[in-house]
PDB file of N, CA and C in Angstrom:
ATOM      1  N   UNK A   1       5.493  17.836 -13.743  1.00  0.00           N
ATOM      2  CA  UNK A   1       5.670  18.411 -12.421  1.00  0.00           C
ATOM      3  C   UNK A   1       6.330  19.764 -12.582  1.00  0.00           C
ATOM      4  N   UNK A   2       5.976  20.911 -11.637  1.00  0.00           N
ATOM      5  CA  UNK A   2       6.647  22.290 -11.878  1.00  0.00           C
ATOM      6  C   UNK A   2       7.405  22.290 -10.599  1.00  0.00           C
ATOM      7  N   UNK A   3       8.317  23.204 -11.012  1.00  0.00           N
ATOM      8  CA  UNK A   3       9.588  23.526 -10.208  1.00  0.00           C
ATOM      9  C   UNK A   3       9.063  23.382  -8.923  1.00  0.00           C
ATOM     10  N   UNK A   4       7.392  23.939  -8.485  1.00  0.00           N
ATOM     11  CA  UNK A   4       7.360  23.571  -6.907  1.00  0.00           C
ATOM     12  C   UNK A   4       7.424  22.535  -6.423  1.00  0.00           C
ATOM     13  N   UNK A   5       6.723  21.110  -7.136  1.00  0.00           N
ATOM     14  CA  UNK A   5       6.350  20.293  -6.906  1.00  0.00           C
ATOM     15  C   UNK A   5       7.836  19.144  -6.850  1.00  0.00           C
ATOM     16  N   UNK A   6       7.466  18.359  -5.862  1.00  0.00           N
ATOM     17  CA  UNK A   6       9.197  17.427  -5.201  1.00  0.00           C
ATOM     18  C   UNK A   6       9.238  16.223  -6.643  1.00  0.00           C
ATOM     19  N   UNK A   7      10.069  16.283  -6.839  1.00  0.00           N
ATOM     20  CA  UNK A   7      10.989  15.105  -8.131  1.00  0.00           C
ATOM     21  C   UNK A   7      10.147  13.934  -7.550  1.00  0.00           C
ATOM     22  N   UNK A   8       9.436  13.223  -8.524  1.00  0.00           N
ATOM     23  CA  UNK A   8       9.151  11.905  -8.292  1.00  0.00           C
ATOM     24  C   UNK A   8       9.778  10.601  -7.942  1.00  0.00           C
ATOM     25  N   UNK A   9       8.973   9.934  -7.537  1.00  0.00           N
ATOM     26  CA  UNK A   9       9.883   8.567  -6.593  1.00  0.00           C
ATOM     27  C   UNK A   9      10.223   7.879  -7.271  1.00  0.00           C
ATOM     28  N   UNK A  10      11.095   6.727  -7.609  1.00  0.00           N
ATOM     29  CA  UNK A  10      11.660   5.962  -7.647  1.00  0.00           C
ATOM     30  C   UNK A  10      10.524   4.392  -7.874  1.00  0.00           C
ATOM     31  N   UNK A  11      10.221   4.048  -9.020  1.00  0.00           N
ATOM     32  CA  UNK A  11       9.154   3.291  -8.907  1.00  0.00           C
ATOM     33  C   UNK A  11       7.775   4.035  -9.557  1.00  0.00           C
ATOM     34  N   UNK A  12       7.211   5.208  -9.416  1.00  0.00           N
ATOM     35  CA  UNK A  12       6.279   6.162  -9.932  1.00  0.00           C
ATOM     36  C   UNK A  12       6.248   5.693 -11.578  1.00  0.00           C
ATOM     37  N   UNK A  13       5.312   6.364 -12.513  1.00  0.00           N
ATOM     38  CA  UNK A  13       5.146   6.642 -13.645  1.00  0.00           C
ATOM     39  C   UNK A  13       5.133   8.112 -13.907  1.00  0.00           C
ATOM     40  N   UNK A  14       5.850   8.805 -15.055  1.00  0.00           N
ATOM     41  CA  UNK A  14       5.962  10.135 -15.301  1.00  0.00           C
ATOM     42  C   UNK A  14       5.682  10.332 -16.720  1.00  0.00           C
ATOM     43  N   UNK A  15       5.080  11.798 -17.064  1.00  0.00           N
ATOM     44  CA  UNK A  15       4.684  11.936 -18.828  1.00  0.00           C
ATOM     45  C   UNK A  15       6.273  12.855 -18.632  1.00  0.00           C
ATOM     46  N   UNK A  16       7.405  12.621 -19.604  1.00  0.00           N
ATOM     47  CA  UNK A  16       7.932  13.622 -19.944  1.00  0.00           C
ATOM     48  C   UNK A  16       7.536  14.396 -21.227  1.00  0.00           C
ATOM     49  N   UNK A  17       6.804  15.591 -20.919  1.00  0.00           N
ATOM     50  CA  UNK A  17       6.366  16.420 -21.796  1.00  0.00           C
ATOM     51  C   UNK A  17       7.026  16.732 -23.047  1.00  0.00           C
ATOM     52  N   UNK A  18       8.319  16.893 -22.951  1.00  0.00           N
ATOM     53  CA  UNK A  18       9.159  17.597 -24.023  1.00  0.00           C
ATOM     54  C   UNK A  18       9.364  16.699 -24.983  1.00  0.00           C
ATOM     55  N   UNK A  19       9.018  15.150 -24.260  1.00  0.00           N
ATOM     56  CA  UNK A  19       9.657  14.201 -25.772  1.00  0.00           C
ATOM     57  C   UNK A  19       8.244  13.441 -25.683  1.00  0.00           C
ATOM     58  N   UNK A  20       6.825  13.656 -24.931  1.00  0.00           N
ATOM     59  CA  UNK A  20       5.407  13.162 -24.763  1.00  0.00           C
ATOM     60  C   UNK A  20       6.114  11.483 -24.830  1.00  0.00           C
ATOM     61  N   UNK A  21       6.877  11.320 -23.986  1.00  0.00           N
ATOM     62  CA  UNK A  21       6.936   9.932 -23.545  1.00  0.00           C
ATOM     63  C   UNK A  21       6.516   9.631 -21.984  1.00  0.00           C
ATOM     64  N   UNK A  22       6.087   8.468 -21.880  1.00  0.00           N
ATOM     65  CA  UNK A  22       5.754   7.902 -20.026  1.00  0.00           C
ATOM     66  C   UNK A  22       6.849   6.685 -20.004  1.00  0.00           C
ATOM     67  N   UNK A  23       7.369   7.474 -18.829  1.00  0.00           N
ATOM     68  CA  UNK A  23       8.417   6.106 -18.299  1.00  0.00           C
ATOM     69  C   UNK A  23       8.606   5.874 -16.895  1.00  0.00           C
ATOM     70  N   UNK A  24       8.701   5.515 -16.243  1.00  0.00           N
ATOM     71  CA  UNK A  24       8.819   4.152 -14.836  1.00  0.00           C
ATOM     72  C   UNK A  24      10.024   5.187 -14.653  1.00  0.00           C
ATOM     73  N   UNK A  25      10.080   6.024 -13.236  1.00  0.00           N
ATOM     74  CA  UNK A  25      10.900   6.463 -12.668  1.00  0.00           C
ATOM     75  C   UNK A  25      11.583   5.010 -11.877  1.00  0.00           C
ATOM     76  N   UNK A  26      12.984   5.570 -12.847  1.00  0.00           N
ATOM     77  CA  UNK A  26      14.526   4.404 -12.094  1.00  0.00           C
ATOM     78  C   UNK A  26      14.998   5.339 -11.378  1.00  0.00           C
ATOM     79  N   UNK A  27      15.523   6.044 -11.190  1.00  0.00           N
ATOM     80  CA  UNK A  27      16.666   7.084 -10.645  1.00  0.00           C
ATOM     81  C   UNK A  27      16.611   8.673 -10.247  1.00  0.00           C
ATOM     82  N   UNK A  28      17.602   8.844  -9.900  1.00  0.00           N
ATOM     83  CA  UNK A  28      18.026  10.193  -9.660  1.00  0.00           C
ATOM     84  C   UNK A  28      19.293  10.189 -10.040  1.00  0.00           C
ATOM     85  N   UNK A  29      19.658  11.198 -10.961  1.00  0.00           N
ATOM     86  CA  UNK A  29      21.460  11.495 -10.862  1.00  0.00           C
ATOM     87  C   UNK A  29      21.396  12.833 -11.111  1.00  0.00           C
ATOM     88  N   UNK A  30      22.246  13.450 -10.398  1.00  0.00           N
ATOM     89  CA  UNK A  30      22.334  15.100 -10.135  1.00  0.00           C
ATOM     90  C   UNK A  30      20.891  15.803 -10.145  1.00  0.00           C
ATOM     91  N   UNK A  31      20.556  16.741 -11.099  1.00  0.00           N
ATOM     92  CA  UNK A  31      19.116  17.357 -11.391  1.00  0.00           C
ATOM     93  C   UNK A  31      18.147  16.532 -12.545  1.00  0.00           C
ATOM     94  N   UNK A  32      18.798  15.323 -13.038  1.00  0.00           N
ATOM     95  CA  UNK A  32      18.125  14.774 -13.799  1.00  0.00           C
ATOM     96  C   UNK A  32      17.171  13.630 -13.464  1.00  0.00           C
ATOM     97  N   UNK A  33      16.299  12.897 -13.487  1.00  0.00           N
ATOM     98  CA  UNK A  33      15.564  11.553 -13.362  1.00  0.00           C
ATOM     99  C   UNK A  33      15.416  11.287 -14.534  1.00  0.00           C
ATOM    100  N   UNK A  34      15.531   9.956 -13.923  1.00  0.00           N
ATOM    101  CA  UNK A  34      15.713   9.006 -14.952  1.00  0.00           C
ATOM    102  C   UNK A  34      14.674   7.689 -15.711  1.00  0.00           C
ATOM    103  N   UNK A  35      14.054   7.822 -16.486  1.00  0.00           N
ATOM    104  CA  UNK A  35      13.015   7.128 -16.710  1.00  0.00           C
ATOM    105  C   UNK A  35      13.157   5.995 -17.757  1.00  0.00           C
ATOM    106  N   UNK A  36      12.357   4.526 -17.883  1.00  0.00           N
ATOM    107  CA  UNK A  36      12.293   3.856 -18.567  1.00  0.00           C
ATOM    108  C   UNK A  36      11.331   3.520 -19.129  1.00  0.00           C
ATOM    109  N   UNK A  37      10.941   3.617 -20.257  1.00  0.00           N
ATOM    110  CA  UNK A  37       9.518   3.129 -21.054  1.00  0.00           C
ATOM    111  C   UNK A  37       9.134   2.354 -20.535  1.00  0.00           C
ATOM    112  N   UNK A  38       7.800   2.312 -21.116  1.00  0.00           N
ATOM    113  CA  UNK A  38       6.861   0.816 -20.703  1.00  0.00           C
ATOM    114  C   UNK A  38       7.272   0.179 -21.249  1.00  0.00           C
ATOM    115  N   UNK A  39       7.318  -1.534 -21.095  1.00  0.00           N
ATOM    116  CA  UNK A  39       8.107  -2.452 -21.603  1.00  0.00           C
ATOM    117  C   UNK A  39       9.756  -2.966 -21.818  1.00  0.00           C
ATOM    118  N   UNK A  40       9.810  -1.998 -21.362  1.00  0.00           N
ATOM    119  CA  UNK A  40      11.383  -1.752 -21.406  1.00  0.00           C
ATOM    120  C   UNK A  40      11.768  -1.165 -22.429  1.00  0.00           C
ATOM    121  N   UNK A  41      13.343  -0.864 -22.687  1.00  0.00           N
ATOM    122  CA  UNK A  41      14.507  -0.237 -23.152  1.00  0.00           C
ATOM    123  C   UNK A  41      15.069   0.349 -22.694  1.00  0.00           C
ATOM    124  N   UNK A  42      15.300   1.652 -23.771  1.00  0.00           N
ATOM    125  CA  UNK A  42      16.635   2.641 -23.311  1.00  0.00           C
ATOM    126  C   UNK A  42      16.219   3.786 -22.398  1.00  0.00           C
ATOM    127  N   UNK A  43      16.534   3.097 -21.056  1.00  0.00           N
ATOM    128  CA  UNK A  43      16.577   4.503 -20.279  1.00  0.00           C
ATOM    129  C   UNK A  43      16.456   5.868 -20.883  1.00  0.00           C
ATOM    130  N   UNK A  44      16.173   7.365 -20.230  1.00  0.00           N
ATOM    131  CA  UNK A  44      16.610   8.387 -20.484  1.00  0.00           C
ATOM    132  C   UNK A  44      16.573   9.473 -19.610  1.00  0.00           C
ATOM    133  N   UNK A  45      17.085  10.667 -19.684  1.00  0.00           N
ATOM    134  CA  UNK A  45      17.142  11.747 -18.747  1.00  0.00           C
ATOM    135  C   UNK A  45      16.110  12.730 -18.993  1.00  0.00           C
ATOM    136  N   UNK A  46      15.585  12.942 -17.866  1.00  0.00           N
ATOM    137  CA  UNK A  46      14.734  14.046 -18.017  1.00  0.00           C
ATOM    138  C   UNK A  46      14.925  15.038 -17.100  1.00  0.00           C
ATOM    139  N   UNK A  47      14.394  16.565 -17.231  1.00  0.00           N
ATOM    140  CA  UNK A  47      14.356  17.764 -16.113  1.00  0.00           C
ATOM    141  C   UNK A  47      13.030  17.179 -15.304  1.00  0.00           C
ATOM    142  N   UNK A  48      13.535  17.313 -13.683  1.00  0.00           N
ATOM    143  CA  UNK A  48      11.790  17.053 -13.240  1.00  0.00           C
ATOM    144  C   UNK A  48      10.691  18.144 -13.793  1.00  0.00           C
ATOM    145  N   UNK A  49      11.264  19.304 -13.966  1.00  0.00           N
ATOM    146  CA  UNK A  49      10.180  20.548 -14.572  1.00  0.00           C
ATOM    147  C   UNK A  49       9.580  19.885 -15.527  1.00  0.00           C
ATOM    148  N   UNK A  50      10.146  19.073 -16.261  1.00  0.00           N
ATOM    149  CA  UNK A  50       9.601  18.628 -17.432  1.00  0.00           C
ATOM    150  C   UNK A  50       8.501  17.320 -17.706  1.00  0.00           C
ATOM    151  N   UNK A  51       8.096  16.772 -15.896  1.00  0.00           N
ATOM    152  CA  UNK A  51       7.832  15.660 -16.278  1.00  0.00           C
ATOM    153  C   UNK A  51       6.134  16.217 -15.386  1.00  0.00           C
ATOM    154  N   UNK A  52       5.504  15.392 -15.451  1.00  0.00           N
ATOM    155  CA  UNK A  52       3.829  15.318 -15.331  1.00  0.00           C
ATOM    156  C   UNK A  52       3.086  13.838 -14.932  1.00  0.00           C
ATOM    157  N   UNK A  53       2.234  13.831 -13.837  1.00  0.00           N
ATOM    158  CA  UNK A  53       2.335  12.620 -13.239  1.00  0.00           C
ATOM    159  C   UNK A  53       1.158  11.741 -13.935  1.00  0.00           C
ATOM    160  N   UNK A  54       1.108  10.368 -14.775  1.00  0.00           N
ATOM    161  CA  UNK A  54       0.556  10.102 -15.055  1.00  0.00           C
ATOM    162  C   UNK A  54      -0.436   9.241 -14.388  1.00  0.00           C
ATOM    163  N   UNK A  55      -1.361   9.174 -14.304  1.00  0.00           N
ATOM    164  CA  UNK A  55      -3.058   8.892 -13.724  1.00  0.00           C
ATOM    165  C   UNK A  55      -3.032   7.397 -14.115  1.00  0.00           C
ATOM    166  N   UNK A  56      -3.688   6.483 -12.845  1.00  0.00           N
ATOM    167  CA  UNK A  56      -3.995   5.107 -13.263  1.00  0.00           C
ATOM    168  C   UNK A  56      -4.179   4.620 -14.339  1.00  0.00           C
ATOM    169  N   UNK A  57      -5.276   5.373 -14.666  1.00  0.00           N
ATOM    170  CA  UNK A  57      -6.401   5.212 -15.558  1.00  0.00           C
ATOM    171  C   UNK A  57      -5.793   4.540 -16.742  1.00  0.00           C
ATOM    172  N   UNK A  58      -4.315   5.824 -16.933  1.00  0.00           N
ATOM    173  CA  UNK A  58      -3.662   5.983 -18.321  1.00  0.00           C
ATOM    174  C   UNK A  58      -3.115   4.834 -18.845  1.00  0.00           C
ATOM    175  N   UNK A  59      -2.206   3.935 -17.208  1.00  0.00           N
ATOM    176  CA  UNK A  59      -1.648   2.651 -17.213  1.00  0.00           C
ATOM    177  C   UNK A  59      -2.158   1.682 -17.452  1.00  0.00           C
ATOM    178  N   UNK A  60      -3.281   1.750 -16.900  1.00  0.00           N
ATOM    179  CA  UNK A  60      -4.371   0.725 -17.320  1.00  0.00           C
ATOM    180  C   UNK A  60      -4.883   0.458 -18.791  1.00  0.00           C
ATOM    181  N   UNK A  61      -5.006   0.920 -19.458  1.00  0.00           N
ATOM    182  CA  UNK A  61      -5.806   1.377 -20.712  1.00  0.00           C
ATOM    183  C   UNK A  61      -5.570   0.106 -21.298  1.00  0.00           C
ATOM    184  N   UNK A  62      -4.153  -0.005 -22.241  1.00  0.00           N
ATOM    185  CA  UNK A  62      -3.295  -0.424 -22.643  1.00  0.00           C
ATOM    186  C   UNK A  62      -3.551  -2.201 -22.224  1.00  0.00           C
ATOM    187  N   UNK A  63      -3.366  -2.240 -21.142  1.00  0.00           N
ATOM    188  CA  UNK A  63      -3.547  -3.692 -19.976  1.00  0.00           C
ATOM    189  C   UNK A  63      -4.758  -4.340 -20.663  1.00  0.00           C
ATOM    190  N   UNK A  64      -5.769  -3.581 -20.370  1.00  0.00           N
ATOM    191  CA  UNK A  64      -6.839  -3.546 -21.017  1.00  0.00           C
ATOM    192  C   UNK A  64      -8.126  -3.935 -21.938  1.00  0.00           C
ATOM    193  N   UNK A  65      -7.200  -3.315 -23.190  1.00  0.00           N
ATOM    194  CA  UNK A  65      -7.348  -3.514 -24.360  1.00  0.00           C
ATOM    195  C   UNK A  65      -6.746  -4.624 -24.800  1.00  0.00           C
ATOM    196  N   UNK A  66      -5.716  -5.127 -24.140  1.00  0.00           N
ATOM    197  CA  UNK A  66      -4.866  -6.331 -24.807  1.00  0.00           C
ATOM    198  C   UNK A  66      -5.995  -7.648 -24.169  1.00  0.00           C
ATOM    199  N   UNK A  67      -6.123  -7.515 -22.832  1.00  0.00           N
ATOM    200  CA  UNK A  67      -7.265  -8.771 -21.963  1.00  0.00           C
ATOM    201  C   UNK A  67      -8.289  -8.449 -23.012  1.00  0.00           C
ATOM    202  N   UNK A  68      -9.076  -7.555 -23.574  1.00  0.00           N
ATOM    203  CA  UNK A  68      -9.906  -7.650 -24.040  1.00  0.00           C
ATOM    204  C   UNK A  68     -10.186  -8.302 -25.682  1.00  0.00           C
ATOM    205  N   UNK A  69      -8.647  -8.280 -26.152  1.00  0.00           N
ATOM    206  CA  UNK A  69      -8.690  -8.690 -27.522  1.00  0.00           C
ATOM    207  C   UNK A  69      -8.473 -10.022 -27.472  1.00  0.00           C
ATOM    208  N   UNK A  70      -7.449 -10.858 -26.169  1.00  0.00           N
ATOM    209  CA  UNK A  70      -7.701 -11.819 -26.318  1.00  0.00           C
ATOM    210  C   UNK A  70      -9.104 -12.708 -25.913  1.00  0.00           C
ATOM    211  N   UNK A  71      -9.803 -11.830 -24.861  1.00  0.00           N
ATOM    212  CA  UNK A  71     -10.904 -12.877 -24.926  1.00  0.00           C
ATOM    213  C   UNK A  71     -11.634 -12.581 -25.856  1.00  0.00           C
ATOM    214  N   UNK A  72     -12.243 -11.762 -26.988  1.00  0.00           N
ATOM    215  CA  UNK A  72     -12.396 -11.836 -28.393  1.00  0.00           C
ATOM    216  C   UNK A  72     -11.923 -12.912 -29.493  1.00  0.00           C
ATOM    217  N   UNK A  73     -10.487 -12.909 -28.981  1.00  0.00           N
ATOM    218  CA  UNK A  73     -10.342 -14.269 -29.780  1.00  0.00           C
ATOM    219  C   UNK A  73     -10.410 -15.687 -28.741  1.00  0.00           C
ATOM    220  N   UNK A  74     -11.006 -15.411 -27.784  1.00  0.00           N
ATOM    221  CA  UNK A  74     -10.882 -16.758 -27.265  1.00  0.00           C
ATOM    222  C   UNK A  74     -10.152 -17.623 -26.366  1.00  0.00           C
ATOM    223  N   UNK A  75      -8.984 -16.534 -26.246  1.00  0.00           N
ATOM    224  CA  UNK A  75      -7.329 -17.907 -25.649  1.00  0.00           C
ATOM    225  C   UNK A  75      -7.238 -16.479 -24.623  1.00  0.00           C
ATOM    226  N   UNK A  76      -7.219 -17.097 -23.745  1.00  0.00           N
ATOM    227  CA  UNK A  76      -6.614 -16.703 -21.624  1.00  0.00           C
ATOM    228  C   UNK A  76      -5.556 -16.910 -21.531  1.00  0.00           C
TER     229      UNK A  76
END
């Protein structure tokens, strides 16, 4: 997202560019948001300048590929 564009919500998915991670907008504290990986862990801070909104598509992928390997092997 660039400086014009409003800080993402709370709940959203974001690419932070500078460290090419996507994490689950948790927060706001001062000028920073705050994001958590997929799957969980360690929170982290990001500039909103720095972050980029990631596309269904992207979330999905992942989902995906995993449904698809298990019905390859067989087990639902």
């Amino acid at each position: 997202m660039n400086a014009e564009e409003s800080v993402p919500e709370v709940g959203t998915w974001a690419r932070d560019v500078s460290r090419d991670k996507v994490g689950c907008v948790m927060g706001h504290v001062g000028s920073h948001v705050q994001l958590r990986p997929r799957g969980g862990g360690q929170d982290w801070d990001a500039a909103p300048a720095d972050l980029e909104p990631v596309p269904a598509s992207e979330l999905l992928r992942p989902r995906v590929a995993e449904a698809n390997a298990r019905s390859r092997k067989g087990s639902r």
